[in-house]
PDB file of N, CA and C in Angstrom:
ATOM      1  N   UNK A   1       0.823  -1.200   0.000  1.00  0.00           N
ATOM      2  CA  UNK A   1       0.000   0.000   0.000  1.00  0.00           C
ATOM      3  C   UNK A   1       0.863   1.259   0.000  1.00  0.00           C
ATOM      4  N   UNK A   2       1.714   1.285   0.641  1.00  0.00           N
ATOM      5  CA  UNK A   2       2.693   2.137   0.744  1.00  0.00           C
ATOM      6  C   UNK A   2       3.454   2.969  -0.687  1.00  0.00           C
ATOM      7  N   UNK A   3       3.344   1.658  -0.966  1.00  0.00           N
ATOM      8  CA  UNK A   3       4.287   1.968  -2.792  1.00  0.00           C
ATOM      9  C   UNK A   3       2.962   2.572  -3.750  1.00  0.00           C
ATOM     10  N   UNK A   4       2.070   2.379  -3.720  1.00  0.00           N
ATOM     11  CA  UNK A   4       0.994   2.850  -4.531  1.00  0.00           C
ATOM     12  C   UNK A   4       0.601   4.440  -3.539  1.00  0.00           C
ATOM     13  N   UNK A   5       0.649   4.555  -2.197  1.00  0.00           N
ATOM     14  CA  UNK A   5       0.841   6.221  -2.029  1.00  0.00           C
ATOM     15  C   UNK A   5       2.100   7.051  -2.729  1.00  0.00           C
ATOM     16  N   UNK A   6       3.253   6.050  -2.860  1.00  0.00           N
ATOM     17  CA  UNK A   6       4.638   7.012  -3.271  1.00  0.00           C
ATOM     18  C   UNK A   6       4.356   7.061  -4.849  1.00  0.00           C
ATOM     19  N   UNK A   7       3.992   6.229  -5.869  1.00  0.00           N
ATOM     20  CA  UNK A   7       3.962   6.649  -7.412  1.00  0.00           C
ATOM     21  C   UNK A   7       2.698   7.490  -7.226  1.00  0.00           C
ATOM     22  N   UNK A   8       1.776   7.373  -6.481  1.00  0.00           N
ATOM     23  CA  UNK A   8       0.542   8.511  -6.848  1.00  0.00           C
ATOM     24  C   UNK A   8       0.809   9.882  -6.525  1.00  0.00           C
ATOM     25  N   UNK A   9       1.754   9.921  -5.589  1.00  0.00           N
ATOM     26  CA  UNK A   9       2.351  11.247  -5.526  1.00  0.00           C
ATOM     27  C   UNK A   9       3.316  11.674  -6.600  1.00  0.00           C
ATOM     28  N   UNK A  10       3.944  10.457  -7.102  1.00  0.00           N
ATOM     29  CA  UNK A  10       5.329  10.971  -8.160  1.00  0.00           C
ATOM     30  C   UNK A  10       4.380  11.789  -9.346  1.00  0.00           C
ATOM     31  N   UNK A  11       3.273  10.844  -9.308  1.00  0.00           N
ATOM     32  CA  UNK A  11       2.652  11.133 -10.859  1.00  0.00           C
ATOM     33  C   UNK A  11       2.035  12.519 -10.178  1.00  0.00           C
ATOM     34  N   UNK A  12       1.541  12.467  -9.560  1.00  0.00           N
ATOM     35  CA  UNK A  12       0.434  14.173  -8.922  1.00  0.00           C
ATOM     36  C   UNK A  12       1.574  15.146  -9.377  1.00  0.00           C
ATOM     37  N   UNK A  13       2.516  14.952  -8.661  1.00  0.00           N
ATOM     38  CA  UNK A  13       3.521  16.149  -9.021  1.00  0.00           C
ATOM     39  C   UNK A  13       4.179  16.550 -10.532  1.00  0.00           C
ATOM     40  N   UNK A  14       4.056  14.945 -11.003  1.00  0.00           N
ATOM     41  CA  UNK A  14       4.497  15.533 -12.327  1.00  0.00           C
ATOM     42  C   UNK A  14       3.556  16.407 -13.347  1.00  0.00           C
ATOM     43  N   UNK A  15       2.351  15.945 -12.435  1.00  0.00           N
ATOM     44  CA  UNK A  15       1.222  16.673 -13.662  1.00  0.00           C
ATOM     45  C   UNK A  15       1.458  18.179 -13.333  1.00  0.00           C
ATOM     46  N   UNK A  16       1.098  18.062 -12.002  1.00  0.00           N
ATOM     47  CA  UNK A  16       1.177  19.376 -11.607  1.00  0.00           C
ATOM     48  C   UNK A  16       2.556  20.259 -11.875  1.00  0.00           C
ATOM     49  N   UNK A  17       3.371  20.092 -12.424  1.00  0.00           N
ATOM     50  CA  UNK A  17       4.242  20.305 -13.045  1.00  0.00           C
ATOM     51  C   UNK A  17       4.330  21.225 -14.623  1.00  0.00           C
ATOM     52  N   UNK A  18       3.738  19.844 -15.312  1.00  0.00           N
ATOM     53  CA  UNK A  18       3.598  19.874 -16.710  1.00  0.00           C
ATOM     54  C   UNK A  18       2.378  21.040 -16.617  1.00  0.00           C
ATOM     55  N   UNK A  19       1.399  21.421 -15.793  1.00  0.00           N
ATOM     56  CA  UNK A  19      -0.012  22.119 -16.188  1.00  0.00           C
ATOM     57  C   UNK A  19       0.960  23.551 -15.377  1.00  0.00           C
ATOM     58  N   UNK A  20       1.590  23.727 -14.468  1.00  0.00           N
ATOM     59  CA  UNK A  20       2.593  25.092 -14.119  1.00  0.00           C
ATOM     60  C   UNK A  20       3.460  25.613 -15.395  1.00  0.00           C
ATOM     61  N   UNK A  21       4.093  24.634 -16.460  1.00  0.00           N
ATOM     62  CA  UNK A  21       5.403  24.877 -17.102  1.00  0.00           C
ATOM     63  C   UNK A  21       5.428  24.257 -18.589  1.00  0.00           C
ATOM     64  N   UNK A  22       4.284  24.509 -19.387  1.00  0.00           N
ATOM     65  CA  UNK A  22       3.928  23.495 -20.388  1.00  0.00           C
ATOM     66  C   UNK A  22       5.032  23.968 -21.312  1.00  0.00           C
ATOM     67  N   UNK A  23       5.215  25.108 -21.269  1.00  0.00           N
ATOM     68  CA  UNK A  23       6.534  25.453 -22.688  1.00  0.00           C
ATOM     69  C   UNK A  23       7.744  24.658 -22.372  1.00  0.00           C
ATOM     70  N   UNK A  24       8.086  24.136 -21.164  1.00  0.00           N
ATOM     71  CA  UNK A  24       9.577  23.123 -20.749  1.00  0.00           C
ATOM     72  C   UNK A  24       9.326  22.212 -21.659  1.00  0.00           C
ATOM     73  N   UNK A  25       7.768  21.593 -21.820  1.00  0.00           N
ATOM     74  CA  UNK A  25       7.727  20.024 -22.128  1.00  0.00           C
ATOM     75  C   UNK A  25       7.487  20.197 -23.549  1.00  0.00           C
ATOM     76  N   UNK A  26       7.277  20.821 -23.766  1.00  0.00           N
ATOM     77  CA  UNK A  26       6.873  21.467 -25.199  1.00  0.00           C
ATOM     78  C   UNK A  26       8.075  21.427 -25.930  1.00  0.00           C
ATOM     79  N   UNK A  27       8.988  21.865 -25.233  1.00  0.00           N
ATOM     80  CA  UNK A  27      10.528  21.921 -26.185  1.00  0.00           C
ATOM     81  C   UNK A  27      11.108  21.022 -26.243  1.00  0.00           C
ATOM     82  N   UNK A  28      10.710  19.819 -25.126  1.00  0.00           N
ATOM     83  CA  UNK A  28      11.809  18.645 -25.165  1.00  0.00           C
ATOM     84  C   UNK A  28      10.869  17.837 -25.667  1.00  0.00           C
ATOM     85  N   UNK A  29       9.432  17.779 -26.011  1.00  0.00           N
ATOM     86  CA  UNK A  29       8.509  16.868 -27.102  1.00  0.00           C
ATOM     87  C   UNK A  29       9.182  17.363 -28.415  1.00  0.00           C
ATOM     88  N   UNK A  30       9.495  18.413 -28.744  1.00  0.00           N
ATOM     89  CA  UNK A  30       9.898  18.605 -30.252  1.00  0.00           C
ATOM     90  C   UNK A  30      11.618  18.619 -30.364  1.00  0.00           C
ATOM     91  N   UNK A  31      12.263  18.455 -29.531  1.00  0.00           N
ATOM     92  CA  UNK A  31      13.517  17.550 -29.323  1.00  0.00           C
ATOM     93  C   UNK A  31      13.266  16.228 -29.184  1.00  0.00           C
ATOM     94  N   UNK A  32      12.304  15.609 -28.947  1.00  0.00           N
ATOM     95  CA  UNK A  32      12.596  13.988 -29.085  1.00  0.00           C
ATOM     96  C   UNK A  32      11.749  14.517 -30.472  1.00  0.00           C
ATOM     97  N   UNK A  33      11.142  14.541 -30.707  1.00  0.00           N
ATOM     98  CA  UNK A  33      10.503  14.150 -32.289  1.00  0.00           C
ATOM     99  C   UNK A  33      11.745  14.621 -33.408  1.00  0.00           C
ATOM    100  N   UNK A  34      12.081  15.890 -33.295  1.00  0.00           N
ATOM    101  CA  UNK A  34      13.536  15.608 -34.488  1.00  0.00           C
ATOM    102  C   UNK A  34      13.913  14.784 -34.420  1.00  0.00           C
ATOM    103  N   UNK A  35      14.278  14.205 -32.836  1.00  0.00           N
ATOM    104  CA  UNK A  35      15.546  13.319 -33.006  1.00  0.00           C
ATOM    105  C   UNK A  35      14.878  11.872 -33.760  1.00  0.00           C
ATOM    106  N   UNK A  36      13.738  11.544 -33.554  1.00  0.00           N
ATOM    107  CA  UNK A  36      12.709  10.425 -33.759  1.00  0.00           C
ATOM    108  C   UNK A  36      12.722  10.540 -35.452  1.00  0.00           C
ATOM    109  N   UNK A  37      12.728  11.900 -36.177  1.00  0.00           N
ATOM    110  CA  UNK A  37      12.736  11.940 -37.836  1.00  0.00           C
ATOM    111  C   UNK A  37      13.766  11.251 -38.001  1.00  0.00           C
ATOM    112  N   UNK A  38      15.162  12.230 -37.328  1.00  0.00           N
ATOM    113  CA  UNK A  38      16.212  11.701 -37.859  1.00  0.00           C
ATOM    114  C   UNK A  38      16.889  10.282 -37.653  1.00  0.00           C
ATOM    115  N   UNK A  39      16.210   9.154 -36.700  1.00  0.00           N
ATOM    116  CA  UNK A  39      16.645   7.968 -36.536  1.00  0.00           C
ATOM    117  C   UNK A  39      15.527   7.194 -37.131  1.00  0.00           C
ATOM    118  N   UNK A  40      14.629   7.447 -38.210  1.00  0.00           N
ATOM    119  CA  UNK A  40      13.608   6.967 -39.262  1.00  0.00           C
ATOM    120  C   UNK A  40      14.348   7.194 -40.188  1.00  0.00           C
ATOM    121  N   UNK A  41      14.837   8.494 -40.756  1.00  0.00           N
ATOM    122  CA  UNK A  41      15.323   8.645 -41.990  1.00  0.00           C
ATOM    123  C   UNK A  41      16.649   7.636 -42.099  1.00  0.00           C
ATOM    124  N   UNK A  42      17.447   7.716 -41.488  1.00  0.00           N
ATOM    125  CA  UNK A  42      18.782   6.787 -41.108  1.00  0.00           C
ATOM    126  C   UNK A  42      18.354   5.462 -41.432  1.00  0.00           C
ATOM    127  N   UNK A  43      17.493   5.129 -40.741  1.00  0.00           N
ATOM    128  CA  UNK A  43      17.048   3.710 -40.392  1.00  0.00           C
ATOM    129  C   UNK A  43      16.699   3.119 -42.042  1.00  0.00           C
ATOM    130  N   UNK A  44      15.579   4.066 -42.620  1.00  0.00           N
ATOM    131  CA  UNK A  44      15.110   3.747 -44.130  1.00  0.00           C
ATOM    132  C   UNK A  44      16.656   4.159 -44.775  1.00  0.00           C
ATOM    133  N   UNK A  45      17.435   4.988 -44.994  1.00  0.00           N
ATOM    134  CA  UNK A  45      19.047   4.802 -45.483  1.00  0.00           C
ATOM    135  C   UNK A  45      19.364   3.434 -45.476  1.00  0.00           C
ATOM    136  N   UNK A  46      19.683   3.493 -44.287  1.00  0.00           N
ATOM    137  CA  UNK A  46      20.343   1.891 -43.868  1.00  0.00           C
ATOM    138  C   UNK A  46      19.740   0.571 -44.543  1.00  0.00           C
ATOM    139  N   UNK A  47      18.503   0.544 -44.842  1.00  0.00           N
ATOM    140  CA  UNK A  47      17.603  -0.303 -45.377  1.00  0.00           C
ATOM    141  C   UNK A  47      18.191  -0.659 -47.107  1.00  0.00           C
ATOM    142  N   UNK A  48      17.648   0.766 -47.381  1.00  0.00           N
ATOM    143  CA  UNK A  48      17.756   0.772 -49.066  1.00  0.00           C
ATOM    144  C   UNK A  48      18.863   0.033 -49.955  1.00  0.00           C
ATOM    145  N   UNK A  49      20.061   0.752 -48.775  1.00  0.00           N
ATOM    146  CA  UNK A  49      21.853   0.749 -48.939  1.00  0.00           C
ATOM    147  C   UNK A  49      21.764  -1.244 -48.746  1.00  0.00           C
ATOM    148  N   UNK A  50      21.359  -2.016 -47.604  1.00  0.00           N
ATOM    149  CA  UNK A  50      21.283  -3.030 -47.550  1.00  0.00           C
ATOM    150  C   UNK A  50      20.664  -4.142 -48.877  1.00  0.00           C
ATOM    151  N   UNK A  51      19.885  -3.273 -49.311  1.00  0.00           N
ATOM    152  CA  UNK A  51      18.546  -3.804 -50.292  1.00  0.00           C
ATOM    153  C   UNK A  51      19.283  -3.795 -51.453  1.00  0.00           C
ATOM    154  N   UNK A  52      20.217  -3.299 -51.889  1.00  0.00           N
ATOM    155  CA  UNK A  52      21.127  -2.980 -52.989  1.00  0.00           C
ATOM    156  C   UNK A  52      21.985  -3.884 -53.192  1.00  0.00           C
TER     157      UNK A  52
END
């Protein structure tokens, strides 16, 4: 029981977090998504180059 009070707090705070500071998360969602293009585009490279 104990462990289900400590993640319900981890998560409370993180929301409450994200709904105080939405432009933080905002910048590091569109830092993982570049980085997410650029390890798709690579990935289909790597493919084609193999396929050849």
């Amino acid at each position: 029981m104990n462990k289900v009070m400590v993640v319900k707090n981890f998560a409370l705070r993180g929301f409450n977090d994200v709904r105080q500071n939405p432009q933080k998360y905002i910048f590091k969602l569109k830092k993982i998504k570049s980085a997410v293009v650029i390890a798709c585009d690579a990935g289909e490279r790597i493919i084609s180059i193999m396929a050849r």
